[in-house]
N, C-alpha and C. Protein backbone atom coordinates (compact mmCIF):
# COMPACT_ATOMS: atom_id res chain seq x y z
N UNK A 1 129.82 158.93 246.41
CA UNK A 1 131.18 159.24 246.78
C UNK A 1 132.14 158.80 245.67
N UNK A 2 132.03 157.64 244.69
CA UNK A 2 132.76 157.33 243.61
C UNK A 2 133.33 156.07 244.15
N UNK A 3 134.35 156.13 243.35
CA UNK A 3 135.22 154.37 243.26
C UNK A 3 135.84 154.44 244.61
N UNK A 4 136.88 153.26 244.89
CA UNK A 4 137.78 153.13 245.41
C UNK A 4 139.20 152.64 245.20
N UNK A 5 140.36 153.49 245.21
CA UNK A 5 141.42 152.98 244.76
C UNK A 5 142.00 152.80 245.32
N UNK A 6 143.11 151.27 245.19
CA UNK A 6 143.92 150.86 246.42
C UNK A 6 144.99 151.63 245.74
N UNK A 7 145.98 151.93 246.88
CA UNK A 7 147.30 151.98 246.26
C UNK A 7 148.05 151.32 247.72
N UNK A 8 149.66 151.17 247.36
CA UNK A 8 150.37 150.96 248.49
C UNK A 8 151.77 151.58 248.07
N UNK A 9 152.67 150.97 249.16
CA UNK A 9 154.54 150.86 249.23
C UNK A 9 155.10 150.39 248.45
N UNK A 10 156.09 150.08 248.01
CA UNK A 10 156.67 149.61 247.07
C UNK A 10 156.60 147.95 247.34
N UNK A 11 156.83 147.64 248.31
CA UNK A 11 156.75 145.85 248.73
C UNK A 11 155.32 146.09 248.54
N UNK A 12 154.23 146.03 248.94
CA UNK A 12 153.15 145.46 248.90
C UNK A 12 152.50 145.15 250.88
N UNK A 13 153.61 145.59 251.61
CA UNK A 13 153.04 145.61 252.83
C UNK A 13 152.18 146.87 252.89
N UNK A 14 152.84 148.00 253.13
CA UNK A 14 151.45 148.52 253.50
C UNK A 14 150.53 149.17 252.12
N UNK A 15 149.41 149.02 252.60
CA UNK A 15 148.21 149.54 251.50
C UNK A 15 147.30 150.51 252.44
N UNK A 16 146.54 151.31 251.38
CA UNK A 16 145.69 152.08 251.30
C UNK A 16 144.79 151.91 250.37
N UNK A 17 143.47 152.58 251.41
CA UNK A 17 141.81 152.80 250.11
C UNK A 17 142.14 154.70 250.52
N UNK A 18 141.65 154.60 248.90
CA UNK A 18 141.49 156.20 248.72
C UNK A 18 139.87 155.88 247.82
N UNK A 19 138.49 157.43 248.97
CA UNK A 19 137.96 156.78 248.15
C UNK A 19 137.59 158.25 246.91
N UNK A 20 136.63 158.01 245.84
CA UNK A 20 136.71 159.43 245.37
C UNK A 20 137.60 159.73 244.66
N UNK A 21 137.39 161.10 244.35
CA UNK A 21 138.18 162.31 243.28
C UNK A 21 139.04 163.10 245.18
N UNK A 22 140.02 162.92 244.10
CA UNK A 22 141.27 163.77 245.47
C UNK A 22 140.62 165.60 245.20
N UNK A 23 141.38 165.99 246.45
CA UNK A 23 141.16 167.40 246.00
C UNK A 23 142.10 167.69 245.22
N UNK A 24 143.38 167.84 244.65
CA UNK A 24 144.12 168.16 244.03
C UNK A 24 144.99 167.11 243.85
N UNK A 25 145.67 166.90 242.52
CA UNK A 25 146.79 166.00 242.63
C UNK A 25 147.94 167.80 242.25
N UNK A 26 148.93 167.38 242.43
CA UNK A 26 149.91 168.88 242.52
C UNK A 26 151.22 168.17 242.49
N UNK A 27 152.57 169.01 242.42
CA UNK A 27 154.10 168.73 242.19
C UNK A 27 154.13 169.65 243.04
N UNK A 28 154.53 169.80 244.44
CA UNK A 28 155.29 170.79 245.39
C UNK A 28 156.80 171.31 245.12
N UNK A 29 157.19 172.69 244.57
CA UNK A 29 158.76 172.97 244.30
C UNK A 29 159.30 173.53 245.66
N UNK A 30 158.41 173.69 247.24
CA UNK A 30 159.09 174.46 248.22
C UNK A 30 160.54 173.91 248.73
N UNK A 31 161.33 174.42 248.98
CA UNK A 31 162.51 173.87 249.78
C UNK A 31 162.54 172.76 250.86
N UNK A 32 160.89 172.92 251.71
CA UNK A 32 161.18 171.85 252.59
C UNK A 32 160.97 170.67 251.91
N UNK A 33 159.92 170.41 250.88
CA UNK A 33 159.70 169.00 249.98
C UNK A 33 160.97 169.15 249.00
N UNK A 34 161.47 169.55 249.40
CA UNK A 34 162.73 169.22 248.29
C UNK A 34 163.62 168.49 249.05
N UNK A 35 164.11 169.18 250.13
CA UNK A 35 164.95 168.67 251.50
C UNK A 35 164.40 167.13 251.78
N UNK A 36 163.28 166.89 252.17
CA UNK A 36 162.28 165.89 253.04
C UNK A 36 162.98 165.13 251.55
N UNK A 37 162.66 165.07 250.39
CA UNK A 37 162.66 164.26 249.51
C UNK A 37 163.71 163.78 249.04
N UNK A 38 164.62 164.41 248.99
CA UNK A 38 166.26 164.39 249.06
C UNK A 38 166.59 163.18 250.24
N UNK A 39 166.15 163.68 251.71
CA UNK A 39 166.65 162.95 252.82
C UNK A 39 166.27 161.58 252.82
N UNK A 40 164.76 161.20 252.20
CA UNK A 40 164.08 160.23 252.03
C UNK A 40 164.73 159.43 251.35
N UNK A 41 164.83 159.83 249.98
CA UNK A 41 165.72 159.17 248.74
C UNK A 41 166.83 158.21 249.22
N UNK A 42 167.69 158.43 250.62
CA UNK A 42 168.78 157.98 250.88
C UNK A 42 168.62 156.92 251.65
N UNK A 43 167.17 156.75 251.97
CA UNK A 43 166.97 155.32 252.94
C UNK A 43 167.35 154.27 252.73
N UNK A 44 167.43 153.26 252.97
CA UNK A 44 168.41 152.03 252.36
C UNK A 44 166.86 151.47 251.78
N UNK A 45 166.79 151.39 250.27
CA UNK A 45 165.97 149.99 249.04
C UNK A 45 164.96 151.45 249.02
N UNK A 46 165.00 152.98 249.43
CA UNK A 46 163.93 153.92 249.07
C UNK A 46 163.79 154.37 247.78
N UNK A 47 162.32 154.11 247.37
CA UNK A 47 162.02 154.58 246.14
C UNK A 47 162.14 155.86 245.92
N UNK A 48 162.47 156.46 244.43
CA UNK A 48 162.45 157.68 244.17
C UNK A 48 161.85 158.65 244.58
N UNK A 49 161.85 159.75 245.23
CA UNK A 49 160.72 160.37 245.78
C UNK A 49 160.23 162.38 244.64
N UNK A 50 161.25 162.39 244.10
CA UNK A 50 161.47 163.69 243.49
C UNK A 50 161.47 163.35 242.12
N UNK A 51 160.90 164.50 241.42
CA UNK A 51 161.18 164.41 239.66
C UNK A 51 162.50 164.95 239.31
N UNK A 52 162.59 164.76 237.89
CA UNK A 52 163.64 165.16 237.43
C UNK A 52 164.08 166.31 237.55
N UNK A 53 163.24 167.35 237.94
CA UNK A 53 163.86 168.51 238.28
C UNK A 53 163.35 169.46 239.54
N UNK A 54 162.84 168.26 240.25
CA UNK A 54 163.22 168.02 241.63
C UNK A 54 161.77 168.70 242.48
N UNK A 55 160.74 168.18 241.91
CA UNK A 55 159.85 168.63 242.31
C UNK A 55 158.56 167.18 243.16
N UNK A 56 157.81 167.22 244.14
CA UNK A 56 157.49 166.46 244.79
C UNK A 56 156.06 166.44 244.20
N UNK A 57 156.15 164.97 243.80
CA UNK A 57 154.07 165.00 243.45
C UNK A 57 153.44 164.13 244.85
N UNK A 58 152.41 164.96 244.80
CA UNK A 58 151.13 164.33 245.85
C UNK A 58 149.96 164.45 245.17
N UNK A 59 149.13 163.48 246.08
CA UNK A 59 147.57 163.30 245.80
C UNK A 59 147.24 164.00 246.62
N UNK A 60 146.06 164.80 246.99
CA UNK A 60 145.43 165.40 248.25
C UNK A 60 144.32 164.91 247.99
N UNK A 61 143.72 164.28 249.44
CA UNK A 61 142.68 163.18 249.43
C UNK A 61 142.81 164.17 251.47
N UNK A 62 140.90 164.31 251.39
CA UNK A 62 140.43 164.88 252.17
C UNK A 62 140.87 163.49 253.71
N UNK A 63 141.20 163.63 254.75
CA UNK A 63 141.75 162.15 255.63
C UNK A 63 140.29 161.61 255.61
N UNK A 64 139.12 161.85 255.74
CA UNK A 64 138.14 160.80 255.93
C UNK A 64 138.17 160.32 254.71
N UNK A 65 138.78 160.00 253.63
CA UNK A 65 138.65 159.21 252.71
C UNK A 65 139.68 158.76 252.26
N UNK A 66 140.79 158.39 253.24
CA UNK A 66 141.65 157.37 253.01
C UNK A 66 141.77 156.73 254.40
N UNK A 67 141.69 155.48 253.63
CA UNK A 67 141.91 153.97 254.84
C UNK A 67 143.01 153.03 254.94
N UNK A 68 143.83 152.77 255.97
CA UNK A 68 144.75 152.10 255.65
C UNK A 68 144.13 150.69 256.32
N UNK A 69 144.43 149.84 254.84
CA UNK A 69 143.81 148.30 254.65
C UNK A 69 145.37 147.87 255.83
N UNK A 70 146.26 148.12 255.37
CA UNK A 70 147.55 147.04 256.10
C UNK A 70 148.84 147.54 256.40
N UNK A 71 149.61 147.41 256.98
CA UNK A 71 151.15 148.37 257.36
C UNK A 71 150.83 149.48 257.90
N UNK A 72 150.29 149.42 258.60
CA UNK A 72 149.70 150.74 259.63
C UNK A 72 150.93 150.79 260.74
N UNK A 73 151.39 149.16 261.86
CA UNK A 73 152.05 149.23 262.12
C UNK A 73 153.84 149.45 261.74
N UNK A 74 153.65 149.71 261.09
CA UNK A 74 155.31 149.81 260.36
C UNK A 74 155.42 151.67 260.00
N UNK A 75 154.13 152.04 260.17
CA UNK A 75 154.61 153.48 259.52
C UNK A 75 155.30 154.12 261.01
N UNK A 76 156.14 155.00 260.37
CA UNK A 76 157.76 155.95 260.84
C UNK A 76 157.85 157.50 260.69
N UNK A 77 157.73 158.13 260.96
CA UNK A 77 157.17 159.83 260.82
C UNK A 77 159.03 160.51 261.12
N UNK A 78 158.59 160.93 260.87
CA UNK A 78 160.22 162.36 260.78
C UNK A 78 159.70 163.45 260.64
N UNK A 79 160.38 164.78 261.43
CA UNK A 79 160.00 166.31 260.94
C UNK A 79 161.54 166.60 260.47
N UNK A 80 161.28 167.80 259.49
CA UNK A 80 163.09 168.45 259.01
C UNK A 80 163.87 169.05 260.11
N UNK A 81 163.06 169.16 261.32
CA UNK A 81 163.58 169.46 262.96
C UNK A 81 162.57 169.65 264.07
N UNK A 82 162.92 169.27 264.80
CA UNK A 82 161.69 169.70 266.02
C UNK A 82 161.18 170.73 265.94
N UNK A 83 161.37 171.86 265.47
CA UNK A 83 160.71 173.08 265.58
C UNK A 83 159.48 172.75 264.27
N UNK A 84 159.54 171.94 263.50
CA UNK A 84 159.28 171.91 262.18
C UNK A 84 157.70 171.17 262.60
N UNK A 85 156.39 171.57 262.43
CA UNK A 85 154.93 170.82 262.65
C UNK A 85 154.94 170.00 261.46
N UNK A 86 155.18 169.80 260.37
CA UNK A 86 154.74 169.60 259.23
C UNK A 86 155.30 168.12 259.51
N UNK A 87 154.86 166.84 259.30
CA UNK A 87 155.27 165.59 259.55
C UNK A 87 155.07 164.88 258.31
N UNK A 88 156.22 163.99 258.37
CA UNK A 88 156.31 163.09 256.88
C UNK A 88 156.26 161.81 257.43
N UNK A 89 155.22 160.80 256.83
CA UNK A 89 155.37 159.33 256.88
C UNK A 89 155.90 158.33 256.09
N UNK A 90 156.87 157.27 256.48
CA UNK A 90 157.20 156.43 255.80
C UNK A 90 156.42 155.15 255.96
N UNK A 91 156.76 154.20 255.15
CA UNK A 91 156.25 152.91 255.11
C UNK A 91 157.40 151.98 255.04
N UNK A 92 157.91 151.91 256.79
CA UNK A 92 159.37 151.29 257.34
C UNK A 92 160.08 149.61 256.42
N UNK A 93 158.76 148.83 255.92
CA UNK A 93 159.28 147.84 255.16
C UNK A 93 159.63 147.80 254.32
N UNK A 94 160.10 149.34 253.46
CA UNK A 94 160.95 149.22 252.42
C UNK A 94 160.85 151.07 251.89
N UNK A 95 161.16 152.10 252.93
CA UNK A 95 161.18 153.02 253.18
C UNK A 95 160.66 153.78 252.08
N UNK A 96 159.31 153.82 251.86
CA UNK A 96 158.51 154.13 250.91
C UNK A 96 157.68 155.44 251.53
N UNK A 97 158.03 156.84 250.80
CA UNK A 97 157.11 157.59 251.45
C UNK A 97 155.45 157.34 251.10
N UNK A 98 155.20 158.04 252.46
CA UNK A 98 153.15 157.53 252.66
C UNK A 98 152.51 158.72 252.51
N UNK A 99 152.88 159.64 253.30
CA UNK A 99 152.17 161.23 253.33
C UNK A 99 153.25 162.02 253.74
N UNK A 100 152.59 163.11 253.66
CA UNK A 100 152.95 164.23 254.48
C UNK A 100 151.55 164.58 254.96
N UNK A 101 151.88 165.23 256.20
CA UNK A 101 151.03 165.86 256.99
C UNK A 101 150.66 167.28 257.64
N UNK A 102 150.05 168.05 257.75
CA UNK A 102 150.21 169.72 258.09
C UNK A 102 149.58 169.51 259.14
N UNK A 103 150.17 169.97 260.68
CA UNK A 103 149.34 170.02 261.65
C UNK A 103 148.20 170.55 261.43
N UNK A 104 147.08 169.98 262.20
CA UNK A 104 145.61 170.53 261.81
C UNK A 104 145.16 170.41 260.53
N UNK A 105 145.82 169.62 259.84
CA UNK A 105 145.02 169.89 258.27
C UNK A 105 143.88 168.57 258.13
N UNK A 106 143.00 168.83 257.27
CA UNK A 106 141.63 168.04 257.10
C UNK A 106 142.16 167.35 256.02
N UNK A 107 143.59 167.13 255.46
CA UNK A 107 143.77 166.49 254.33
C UNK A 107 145.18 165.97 254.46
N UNK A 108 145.47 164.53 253.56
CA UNK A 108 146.65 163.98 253.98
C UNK A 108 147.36 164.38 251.73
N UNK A 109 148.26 164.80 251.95
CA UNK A 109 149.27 164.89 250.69
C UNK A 109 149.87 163.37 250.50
N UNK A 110 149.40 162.59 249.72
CA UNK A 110 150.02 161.40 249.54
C UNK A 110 151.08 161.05 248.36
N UNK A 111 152.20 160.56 248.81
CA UNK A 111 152.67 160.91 247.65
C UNK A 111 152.55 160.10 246.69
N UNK A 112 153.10 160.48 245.47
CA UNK A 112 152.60 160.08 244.18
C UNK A 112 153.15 158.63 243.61
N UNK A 113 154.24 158.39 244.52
CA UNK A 113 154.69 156.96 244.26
C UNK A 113 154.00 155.64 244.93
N UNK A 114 153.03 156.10 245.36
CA UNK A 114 151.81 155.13 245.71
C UNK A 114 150.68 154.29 244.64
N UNK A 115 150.92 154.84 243.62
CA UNK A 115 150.03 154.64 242.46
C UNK A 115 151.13 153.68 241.88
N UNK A 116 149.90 152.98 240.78
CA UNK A 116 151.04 151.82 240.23
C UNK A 116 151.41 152.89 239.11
N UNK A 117 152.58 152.75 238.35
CA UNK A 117 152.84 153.26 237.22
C UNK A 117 152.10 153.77 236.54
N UNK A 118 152.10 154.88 236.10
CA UNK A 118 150.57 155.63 235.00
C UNK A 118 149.59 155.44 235.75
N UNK A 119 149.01 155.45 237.47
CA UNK A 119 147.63 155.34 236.97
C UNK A 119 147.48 156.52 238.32
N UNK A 120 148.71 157.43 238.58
CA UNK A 120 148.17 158.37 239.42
C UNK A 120 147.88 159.15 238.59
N UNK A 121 146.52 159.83 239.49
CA UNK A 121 146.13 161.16 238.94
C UNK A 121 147.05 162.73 238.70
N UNK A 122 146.87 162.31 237.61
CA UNK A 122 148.16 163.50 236.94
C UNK A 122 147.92 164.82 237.55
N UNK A 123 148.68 165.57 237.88
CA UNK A 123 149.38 167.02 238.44
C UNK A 123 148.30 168.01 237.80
N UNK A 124 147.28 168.65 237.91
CA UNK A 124 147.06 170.33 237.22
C UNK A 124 147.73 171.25 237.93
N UNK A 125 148.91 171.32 238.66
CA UNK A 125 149.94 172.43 238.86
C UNK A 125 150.81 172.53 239.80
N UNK A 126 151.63 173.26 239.47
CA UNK A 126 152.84 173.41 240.72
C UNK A 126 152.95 174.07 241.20
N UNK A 127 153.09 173.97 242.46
CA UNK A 127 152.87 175.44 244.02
C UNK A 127 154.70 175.56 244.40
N UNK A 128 154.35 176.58 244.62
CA UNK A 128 155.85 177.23 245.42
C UNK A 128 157.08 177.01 243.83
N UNK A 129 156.61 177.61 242.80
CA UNK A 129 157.87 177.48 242.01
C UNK A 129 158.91 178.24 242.67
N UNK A 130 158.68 179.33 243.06
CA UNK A 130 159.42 180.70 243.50
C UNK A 130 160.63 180.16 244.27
N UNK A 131 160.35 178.98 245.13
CA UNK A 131 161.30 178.26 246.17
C UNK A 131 162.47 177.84 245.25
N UNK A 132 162.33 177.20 243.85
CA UNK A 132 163.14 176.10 243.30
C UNK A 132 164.54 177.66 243.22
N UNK A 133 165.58 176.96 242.65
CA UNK A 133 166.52 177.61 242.16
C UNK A 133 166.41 178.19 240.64
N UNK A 134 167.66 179.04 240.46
CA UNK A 134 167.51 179.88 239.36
C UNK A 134 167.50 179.01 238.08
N UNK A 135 168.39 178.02 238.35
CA UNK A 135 169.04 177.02 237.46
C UNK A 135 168.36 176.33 236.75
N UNK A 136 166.78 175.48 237.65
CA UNK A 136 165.90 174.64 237.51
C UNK A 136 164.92 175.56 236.16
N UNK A 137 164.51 174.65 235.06
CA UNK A 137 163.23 175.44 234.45
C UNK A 137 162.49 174.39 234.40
N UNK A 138 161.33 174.57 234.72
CA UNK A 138 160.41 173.66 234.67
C UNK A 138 159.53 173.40 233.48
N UNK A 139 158.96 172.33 232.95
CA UNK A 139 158.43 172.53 231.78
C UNK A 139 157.18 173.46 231.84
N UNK A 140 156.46 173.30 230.91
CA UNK A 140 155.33 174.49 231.03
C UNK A 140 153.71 173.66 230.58
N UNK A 141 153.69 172.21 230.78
CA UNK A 141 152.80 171.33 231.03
C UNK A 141 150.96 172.11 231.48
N UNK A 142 152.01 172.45 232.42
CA UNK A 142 150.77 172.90 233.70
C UNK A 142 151.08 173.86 234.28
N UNK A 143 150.13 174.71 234.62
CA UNK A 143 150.77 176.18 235.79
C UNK A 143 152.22 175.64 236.54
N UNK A 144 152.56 176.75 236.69
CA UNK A 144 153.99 176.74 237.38
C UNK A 144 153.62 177.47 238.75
N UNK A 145 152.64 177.73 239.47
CA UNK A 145 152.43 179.00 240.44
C UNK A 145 153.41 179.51 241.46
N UNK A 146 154.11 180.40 241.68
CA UNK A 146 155.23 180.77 242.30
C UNK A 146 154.87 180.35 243.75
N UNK A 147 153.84 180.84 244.18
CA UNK A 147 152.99 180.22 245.53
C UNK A 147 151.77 179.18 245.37
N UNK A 148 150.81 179.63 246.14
CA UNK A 148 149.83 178.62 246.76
C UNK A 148 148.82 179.56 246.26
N UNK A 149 148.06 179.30 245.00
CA UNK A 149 146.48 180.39 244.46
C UNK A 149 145.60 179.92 245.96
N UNK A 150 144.91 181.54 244.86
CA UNK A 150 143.48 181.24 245.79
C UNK A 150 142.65 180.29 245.18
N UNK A 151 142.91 179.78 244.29
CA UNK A 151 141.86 178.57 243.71
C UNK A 151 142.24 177.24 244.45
N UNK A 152 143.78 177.03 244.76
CA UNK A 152 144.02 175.93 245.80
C UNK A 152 144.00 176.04 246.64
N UNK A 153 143.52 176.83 247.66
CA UNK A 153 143.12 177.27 249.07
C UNK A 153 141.64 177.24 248.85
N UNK A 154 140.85 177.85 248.09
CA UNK A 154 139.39 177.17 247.77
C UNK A 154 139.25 176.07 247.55
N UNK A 155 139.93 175.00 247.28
CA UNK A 155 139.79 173.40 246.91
C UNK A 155 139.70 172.97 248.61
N UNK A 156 141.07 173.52 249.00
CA UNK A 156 140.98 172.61 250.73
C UNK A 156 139.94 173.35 251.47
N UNK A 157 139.50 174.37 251.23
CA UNK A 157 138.63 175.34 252.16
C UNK A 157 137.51 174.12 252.04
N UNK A 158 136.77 173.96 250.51
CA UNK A 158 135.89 173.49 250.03
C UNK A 158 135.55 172.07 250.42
N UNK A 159 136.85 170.88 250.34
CA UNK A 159 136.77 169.89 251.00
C UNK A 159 136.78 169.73 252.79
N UNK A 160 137.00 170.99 253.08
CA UNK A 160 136.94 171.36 254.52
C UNK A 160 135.57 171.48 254.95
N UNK A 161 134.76 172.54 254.36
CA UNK A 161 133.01 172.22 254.52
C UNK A 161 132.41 171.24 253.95
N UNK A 162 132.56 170.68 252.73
CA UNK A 162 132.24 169.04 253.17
C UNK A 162 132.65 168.36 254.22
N UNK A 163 133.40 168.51 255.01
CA UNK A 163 133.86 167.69 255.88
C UNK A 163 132.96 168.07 257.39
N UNK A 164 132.14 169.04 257.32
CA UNK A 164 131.98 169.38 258.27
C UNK A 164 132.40 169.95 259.61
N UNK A 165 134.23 170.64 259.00
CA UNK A 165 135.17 171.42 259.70
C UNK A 165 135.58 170.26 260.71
N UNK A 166 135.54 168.99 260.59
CA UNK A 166 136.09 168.03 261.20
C UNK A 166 137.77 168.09 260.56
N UNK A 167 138.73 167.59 261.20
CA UNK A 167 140.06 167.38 261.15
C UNK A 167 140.21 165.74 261.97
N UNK A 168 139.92 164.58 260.89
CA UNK A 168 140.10 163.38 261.69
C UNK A 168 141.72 163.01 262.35
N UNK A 169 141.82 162.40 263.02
CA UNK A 169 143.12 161.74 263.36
C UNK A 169 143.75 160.86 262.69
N UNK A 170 145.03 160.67 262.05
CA UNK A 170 146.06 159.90 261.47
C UNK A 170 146.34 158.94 262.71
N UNK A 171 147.07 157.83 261.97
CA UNK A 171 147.41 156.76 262.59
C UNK A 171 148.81 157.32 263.88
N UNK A 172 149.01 156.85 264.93
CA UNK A 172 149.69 156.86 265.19
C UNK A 172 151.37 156.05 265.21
N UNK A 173 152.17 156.83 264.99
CA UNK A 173 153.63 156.20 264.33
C UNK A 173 154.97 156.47 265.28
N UNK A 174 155.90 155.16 264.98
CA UNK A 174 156.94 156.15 265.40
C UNK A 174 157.74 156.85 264.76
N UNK A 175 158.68 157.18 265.46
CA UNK A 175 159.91 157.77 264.57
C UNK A 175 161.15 157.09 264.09
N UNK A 176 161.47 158.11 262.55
CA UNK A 176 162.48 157.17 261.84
C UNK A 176 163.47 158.59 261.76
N UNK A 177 164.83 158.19 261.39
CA UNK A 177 165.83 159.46 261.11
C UNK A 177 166.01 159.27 259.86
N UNK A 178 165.56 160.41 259.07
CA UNK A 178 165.78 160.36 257.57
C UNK A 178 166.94 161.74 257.25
C-alpha cells in the first residue's frame, strides 16, 4: 500500500494519516470551490484556502485510506445551501479547511493546505477552467481542462474497483456557518 503521511490544521489539533499515492492531486476552478473558498477564507484566524488566481487545490485520497489520528470531534461541515449535497469540512480549532465531500463518493478531496509547506503532492491539472472568469488566465504549468476528462473519471472509477464499490462513511460533524 506505500508510506504513510500525516498531515493536519493549521494549530496542530486535528490530524490525519493518508496512506499511499492519492488518486489525483488537482486545483478545482468551478464556481462552487471558488464560493466555498472565498466564504471559508473569512472565518476568524482561517487559513488561505484559494490560489492566486483563485483556484482550489485538493488531494484525492480514496476514504479507506485516510484516518483521522485527532480533532475528529471539532470537525464543522457547511453546504453553499440546503439544496446543495456536496459538503465541506472544517477543522473548528482554528477554521482550517479538511475536505470536501460528494454525496456517495468513494473519495474524500482534501485540501491542499493540510500538507506542511512544499510537501503536498503537486497538481497534474485543473478541472472546470470553463467556470473561472474571462479576466482570470491561468498559467500553463499543467492542463487547464475546461471540465472533468475522461482520464479523471477513470482515476476515481479505478480507485472505485479497488475499493471493491464500497463507499465508507466519514466522520460525523456538526454544523458551522461559513
Amino acid at each position: 500500500m506505500g508510506e504513510t503521511t500525516q498531515i493536519g490544521c493549521a494549530c496542530g489539533q486535528t490530524r490525519l494519516a493518508v496512506e499511499g499515492k492519492p488518486i489525483a492531486s488537482v486545483e478545482c476552478c468551478c464556481t462552487s470551490c471558488r464560493t466555498a473558498g472565498d466564504r471559508m477564507q473569512t472565518l476568524a484566524g482561517a487559513p488561505r484556502t484559494l490560489t492566486d488566481y483563485g483556484t482550489t487545490p485538493f488531494v484525492m485520497y480514496r476514504k479507506d485510506r485516510v484516518h483521522f489520528l485527532a480533532g475528529r470531534e471539532g470537525l464543522k461541515s457547511f453546504r453553499l445551501s440546503p439544496e446543495h449535497s456536496t459538503r465541506r469540512v472544517i477543522a473548528s480549532c482554528c477554521n482550517t479547511p479538511v475536505y470536501l465531500e460528494f454525496k456517495g463518493g468513494h473519495w474524500l478531496s482534501l485540501y491542499g493546505g493540510l500538507w506542511p509547506e512544499k510537501t503536498m503532492p503537486p497538481p497534474t491539472m485543473r478541472t472546470m477552467a470553463s467556470d473561472l472568469p474571462d479576466s482570470v488566465s491561468l498559467p500553463n504549468d499543467i492542463p487547464n481542462a475546461k471540465k472533468q476528462s475522461l482520464g479523471f473519471f477513470a482515476k476515481l472509477f479505478g480507485a472505485w474497483v479497488a475499493m471493491g464499490f464500497r463507499t465508507p462513511q466519514t466522520p460525523t460533524t456538526g454544523e458551522i456557518n461559513a
